[in-house]
C-alpha atoms as a PDB file:
ATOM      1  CA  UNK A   1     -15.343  21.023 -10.150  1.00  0.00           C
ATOM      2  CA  UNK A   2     -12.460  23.070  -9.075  1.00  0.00           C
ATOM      3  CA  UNK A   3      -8.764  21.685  -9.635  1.00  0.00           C
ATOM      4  CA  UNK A   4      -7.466  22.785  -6.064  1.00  0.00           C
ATOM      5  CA  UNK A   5     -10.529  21.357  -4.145  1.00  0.00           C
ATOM      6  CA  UNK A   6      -9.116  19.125  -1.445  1.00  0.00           C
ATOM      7  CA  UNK A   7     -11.469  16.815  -1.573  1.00  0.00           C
ATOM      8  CA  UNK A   8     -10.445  15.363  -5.588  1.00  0.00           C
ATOM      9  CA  UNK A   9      -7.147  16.114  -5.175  1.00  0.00           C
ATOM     10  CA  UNK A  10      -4.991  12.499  -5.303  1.00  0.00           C
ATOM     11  CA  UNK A  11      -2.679  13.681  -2.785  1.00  0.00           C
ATOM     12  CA  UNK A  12       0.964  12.629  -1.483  1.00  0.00           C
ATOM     13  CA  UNK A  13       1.305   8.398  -2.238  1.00  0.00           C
ATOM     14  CA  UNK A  14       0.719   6.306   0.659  1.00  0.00           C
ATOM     15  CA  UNK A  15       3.992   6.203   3.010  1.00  0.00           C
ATOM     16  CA  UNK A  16       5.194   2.094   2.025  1.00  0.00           C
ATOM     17  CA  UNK A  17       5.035  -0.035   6.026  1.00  0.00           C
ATOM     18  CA  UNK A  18       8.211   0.292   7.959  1.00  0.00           C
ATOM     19  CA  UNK A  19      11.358  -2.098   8.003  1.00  0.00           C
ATOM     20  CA  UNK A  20      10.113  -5.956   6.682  1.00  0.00           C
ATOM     21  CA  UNK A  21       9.175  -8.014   9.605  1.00  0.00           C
ATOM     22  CA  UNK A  22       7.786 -10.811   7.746  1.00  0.00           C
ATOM     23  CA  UNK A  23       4.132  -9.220   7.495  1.00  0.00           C
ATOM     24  CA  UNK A  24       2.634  -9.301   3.729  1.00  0.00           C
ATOM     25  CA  UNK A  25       0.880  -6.619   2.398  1.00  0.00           C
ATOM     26  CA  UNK A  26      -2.520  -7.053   1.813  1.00  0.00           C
ATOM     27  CA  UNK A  27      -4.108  -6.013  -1.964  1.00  0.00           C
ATOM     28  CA  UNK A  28      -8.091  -5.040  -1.780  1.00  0.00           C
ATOM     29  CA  UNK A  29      -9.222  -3.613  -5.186  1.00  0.00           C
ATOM     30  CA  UNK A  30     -12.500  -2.779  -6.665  1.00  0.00           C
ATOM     31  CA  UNK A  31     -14.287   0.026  -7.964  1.00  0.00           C
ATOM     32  CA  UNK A  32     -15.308   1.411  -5.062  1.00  0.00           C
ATOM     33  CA  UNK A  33     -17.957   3.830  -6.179  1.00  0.00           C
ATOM     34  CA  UNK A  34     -18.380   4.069  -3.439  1.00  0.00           C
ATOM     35  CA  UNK A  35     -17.011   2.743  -0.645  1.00  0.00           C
ATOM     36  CA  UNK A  36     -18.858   1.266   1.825  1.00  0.00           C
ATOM     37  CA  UNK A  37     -18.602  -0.370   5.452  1.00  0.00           C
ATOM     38  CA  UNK A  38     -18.497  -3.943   3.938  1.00  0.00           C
ATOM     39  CA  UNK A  39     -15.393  -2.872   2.226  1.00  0.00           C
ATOM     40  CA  UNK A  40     -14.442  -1.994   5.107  1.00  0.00           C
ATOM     41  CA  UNK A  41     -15.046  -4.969   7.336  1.00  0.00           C
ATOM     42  CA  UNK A  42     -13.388  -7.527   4.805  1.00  0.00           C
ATOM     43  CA  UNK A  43     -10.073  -5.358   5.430  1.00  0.00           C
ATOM     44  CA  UNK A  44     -10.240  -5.026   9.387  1.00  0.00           C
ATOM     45  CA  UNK A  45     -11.023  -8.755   8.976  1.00  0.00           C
ATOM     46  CA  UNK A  46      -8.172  -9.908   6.565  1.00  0.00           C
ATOM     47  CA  UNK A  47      -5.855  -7.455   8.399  1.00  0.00           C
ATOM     48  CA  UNK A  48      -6.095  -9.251  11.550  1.00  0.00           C
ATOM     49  CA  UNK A  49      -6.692 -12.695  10.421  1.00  0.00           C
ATOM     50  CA  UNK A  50      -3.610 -13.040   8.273  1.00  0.00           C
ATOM     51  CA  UNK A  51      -1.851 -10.531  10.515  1.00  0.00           C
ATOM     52  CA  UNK A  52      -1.024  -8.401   7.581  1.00  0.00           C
ATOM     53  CA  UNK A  53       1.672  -5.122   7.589  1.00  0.00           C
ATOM     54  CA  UNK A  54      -1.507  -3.312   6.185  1.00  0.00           C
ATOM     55  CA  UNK A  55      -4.064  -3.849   3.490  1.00  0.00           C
ATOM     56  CA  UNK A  56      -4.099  -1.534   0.793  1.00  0.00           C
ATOM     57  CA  UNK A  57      -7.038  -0.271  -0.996  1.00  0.00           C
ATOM     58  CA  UNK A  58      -6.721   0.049  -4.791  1.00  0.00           C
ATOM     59  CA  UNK A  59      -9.570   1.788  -7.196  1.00  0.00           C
ATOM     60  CA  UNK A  60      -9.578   0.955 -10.717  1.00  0.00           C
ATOM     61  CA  UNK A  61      -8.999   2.979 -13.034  1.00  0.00           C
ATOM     62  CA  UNK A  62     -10.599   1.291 -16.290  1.00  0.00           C
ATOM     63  CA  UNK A  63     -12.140  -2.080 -15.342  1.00  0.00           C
ATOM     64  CA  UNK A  64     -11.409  -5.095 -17.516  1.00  0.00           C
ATOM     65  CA  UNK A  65     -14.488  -7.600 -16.707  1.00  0.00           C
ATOM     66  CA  UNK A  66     -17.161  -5.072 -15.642  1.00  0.00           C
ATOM     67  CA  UNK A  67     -18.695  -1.529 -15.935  1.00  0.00           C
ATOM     68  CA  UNK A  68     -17.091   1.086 -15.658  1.00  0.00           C
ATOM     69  CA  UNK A  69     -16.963   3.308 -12.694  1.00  0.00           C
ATOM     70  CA  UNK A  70     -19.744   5.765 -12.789  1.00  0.00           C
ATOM     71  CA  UNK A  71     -17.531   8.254 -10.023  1.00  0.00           C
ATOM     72  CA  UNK A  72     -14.751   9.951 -11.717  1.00  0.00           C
ATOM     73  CA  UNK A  73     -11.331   8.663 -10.094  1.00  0.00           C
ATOM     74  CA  UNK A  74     -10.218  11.411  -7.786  1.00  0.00           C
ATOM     75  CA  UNK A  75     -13.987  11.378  -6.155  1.00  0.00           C
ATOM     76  CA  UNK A  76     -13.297   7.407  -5.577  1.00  0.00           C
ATOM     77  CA  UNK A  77     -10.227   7.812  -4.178  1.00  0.00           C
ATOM     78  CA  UNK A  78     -11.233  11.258  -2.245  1.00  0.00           C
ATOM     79  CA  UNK A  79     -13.753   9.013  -0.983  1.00  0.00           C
ATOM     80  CA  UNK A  80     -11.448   5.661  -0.189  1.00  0.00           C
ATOM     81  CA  UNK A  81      -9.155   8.304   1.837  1.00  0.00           C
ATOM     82  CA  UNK A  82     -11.902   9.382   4.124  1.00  0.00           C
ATOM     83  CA  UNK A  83     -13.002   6.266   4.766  1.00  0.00           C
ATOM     84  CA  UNK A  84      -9.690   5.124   6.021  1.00  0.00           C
ATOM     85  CA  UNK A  85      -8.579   8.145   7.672  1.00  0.00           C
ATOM     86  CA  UNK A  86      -7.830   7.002  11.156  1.00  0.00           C
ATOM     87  CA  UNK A  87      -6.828   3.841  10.282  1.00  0.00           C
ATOM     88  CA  UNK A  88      -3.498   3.849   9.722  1.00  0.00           C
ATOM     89  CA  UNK A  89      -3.247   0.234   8.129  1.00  0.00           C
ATOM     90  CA  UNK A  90      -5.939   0.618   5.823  1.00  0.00           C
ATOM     91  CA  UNK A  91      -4.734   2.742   3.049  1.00  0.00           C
ATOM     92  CA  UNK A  92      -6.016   4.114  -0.227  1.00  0.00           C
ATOM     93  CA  UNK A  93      -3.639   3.397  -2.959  1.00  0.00           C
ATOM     94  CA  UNK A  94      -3.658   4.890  -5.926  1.00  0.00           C
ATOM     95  CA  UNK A  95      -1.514   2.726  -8.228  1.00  0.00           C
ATOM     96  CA  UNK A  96      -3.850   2.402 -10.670  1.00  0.00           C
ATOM     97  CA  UNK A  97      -5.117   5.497 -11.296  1.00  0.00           C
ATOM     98  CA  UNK A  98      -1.503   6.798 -12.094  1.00  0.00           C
ATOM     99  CA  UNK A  99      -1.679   4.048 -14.975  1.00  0.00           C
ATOM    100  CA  UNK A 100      -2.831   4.211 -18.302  1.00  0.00           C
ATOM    101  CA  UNK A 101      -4.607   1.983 -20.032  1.00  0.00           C
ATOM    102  CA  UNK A 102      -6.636  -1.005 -18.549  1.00  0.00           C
ATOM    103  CA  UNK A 103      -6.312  -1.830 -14.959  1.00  0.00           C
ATOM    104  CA  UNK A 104      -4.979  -5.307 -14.633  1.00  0.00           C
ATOM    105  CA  UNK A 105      -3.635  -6.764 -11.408  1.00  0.00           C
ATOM    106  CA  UNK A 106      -0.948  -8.191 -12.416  1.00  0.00           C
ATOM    107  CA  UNK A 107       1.065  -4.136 -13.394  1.00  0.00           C
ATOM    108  CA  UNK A 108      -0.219  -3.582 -10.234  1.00  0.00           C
ATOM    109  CA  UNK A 109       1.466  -6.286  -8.513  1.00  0.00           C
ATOM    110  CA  UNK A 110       4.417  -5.456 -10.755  1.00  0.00           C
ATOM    111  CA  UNK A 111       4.289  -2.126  -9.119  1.00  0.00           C
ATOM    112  CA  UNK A 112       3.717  -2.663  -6.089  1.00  0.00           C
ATOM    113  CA  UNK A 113       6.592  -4.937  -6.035  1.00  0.00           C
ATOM    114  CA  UNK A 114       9.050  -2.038  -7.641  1.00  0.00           C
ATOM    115  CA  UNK A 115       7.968  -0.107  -4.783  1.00  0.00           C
ATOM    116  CA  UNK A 116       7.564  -2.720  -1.570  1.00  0.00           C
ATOM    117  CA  UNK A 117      10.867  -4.816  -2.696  1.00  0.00           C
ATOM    118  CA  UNK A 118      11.551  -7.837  -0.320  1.00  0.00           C
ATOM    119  CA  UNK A 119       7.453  -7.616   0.700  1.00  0.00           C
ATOM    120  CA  UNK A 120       5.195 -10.440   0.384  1.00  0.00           C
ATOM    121  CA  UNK A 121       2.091  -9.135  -1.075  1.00  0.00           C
ATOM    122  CA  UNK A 122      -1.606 -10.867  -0.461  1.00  0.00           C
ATOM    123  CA  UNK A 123      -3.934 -10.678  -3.235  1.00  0.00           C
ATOM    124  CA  UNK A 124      -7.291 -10.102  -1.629  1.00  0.00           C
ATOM    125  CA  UNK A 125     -10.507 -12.037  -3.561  1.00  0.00           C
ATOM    126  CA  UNK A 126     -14.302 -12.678  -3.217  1.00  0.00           C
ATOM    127  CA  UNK A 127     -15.242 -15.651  -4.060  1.00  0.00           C
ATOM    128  CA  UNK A 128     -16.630 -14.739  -7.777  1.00  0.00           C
ATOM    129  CA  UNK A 129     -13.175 -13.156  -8.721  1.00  0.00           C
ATOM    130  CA  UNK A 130     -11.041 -16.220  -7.328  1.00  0.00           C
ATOM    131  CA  UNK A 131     -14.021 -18.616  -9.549  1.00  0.00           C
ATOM    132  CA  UNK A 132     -12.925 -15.950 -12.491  1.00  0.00           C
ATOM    133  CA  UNK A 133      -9.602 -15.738 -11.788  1.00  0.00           C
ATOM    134  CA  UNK A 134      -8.027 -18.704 -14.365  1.00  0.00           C
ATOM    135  CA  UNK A 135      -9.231 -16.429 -16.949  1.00  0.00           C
ATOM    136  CA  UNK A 136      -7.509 -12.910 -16.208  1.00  0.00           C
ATOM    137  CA  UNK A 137      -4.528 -11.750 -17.713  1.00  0.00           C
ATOM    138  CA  UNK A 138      -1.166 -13.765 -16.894  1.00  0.00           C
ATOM    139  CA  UNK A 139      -2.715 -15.654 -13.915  1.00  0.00           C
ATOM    140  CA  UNK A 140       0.220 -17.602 -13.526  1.00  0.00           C
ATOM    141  CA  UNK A 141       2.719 -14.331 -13.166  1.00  0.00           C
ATOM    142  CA  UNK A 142       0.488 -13.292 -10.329  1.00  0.00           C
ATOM    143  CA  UNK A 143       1.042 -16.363  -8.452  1.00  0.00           C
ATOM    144  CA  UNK A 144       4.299 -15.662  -8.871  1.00  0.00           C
ATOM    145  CA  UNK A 145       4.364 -11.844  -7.371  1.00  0.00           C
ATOM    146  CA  UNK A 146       1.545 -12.845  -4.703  1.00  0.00           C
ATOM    147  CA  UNK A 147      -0.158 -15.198  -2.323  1.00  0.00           C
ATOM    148  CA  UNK A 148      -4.141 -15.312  -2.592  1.00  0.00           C
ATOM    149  CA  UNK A 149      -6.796 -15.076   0.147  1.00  0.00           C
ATOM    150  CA  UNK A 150     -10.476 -15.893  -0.675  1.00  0.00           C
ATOM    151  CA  UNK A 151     -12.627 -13.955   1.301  1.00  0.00           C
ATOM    152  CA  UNK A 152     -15.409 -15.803   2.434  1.00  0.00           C
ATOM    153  CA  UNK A 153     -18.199 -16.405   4.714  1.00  0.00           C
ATOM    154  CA  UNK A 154     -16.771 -18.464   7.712  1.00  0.00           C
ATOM    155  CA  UNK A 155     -19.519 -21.161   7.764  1.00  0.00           C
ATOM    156  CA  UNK A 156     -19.003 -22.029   3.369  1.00  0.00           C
ATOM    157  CA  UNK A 157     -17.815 -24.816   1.687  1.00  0.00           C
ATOM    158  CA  UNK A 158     -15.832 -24.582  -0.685  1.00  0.00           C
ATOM    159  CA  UNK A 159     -18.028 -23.837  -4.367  1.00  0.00           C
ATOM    160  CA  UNK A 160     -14.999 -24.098  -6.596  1.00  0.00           C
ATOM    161  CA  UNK A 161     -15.300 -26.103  -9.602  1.00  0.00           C
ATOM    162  CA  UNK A 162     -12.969 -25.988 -12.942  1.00  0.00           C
ATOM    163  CA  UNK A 163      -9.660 -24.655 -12.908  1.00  0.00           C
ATOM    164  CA  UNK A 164     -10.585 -22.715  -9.833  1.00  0.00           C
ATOM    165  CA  UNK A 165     -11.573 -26.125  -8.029  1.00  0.00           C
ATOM    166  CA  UNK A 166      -7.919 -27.082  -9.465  1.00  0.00           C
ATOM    167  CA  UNK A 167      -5.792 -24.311  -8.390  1.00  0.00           C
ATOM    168  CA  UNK A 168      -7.718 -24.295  -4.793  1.00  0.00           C
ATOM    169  CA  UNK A 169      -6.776 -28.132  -4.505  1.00  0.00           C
ATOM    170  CA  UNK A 170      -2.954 -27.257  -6.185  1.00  0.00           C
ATOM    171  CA  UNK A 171      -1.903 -24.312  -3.714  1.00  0.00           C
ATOM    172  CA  UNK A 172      -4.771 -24.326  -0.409  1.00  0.00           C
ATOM    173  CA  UNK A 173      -2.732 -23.518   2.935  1.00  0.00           C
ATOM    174  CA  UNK A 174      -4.324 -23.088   6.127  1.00  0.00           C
ATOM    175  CA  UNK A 175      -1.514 -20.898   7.054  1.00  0.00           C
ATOM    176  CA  UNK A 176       0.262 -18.677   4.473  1.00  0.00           C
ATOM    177  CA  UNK A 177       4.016 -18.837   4.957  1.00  0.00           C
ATOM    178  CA  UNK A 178       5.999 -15.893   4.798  1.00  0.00           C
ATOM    179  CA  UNK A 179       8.408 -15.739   1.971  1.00  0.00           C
ATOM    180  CA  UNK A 180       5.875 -17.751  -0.417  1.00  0.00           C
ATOM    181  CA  UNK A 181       4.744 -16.516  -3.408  1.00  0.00           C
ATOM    182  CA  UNK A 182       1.403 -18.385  -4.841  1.00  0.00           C
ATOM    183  CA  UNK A 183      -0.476 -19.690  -1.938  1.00  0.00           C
ATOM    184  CA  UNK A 184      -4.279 -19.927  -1.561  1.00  0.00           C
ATOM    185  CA  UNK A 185      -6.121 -19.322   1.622  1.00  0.00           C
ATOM    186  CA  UNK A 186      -9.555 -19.672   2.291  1.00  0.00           C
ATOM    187  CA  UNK A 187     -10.415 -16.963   5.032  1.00  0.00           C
ATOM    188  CA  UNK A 188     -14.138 -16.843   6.778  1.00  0.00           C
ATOM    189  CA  UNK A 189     -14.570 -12.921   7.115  1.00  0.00           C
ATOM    190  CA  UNK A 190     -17.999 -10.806   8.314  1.00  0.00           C
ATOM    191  CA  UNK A 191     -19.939 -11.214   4.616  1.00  0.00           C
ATOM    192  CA  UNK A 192     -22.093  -7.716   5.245  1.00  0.00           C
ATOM    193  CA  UNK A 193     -24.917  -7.501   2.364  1.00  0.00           C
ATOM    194  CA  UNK A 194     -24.263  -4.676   1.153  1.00  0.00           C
ATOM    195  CA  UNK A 195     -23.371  -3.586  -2.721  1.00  0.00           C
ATOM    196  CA  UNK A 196     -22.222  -0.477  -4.217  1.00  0.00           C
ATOM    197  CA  UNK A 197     -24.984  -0.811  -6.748  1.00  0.00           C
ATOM    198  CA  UNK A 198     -27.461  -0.603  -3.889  1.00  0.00           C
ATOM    199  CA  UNK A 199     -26.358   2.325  -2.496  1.00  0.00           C
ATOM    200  CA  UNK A 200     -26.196   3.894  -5.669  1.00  0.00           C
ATOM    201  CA  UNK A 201     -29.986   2.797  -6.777  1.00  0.00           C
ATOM    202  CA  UNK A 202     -30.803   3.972  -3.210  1.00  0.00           C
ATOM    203  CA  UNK A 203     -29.321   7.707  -3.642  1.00  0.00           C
ATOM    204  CA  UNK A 204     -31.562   7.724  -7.202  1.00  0.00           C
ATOM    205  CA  UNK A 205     -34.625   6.981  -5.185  1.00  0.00           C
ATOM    206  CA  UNK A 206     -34.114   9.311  -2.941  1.00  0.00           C
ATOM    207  CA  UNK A 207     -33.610   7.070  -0.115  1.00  0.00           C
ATOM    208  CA  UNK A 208     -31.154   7.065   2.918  1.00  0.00           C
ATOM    209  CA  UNK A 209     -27.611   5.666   3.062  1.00  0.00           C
ATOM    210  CA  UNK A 210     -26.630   6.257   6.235  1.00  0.00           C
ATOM    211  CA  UNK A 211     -25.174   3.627   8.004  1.00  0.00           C
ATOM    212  CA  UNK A 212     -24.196   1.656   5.155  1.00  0.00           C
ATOM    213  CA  UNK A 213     -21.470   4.056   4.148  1.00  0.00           C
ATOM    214  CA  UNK A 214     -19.014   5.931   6.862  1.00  0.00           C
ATOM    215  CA  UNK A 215     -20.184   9.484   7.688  1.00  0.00           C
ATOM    216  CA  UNK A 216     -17.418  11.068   6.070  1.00  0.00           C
ATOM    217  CA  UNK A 217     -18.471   9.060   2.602  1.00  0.00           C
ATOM    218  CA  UNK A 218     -21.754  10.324   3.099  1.00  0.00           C
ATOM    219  CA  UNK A 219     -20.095  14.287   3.503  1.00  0.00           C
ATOM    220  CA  UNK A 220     -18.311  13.628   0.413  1.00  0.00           C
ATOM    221  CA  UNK A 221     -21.823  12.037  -1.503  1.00  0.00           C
ATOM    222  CA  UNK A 222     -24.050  15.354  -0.280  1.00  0.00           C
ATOM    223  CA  UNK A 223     -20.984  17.377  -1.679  1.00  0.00           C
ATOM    224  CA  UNK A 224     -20.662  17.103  -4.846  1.00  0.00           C
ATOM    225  CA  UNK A 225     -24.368  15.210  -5.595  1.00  0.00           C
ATOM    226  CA  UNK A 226     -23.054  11.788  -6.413  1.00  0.00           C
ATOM    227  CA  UNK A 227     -25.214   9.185  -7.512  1.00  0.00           C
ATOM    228  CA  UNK A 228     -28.687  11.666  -8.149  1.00  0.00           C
END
């Protein structure tokens, strides 16, 4: 794979939102590998919802509490920028790929907070990594750098037991105030059933993806033979 293909090449850094109006930035990250229209939806969703400055996109680098990505790094994030382009509040960030050593939210927060001072910043969760989230590294500094919003299926009660169940019933807001470090939201978004892992398993078999991944995903996929 070339060095000066365009399509692996990180590119410039994401240009930070305009002057502070009291909109938080929104914090979606995941493995992406790849990328797919649920993604997708769950951003649109929590961008308008919590009326967000923009959400950003973050690939891992070298996950903590699952596999590792298959797709090297610049392909994830080649892919995360296509997905995006055109929407000029969903942005692919890549914080953590400029970071060595394991990716844990809470440098990225740390960094994101160097660069976006006087921002509030959302932490975006599923509802398995907000029922995990007691047990990740300094889960108590995050609260203080961010705000939480569990993203959810509008019509489901709420599952949480433990110290999840604890922290939901410590911090839950229906409205996150601006300002506010370590709220918790619960936030009904469109729950598409789709998984990366699918798509993947899919590809191997030989079987169509289209539709379940944005066309210029798919360009990306073809091009360099991901996922055979």
């Amino acid at each position: 794979m070339s060095h000066d293909d365009p399509t692996t090449s990180p590119g410039p850094r994401p240009a930070a939102p305009g002057p502070a109006d009291g909109r938080a930035v929104g914090i979606l990250g995941g493995t992406f590998d790849p990328v797919h229209i649920g993604h997708l939806r769950i951003a649109l969703d929590a961008l308008e919802l919590l009326d967000l400055a923009e959400v950003r996109l973050v690939p891992l680098a070298h996950a903590v509490h699952r596999n590792q990505p298959e797709t090297p790094a610049e392909l994830r994030l080649a892919m995360l920028q296509a997905a995006t382009a055109g929407h000029r509040m969903l942005v692919a960030d890549d914080t953590e790929l400029r970071r060595d050593g394991p990716s844990y939210t809470v440098d990225t927060l740390r960094s994101l907070h160097a660069e976006l001072p006087g921002r509030d910043l959302c932490l975006l969760l599923g509802d398995d990594a907000f029922a995990g989230f007691p047990g990740w590294r300094e889960p108590e500094t995050i609260l203080q750098l961010a705000s939480i919003a569990v993203l959810r299926r509008p019509d489901d009660s709420d599952p949480f037991s433990g110290a999840a169940g604890e922290l939901l019933r410590a911090r839950q807001v229906a409205t996150l105030r601006p300002g506010v470090a370590g709220q918790v939201r619960l936030l009904g978004v469109t729950q598409l059933d789709i998984a990366s892992s699918a798509i993947r398993n899919r590809l191997r078999e030989g079987r169509s993806i289209d539709f379940l991944v944005p066309d210029a995903v798919l360009a990306l996929i073809n091009r360099h033979a991901l996922y055979r």
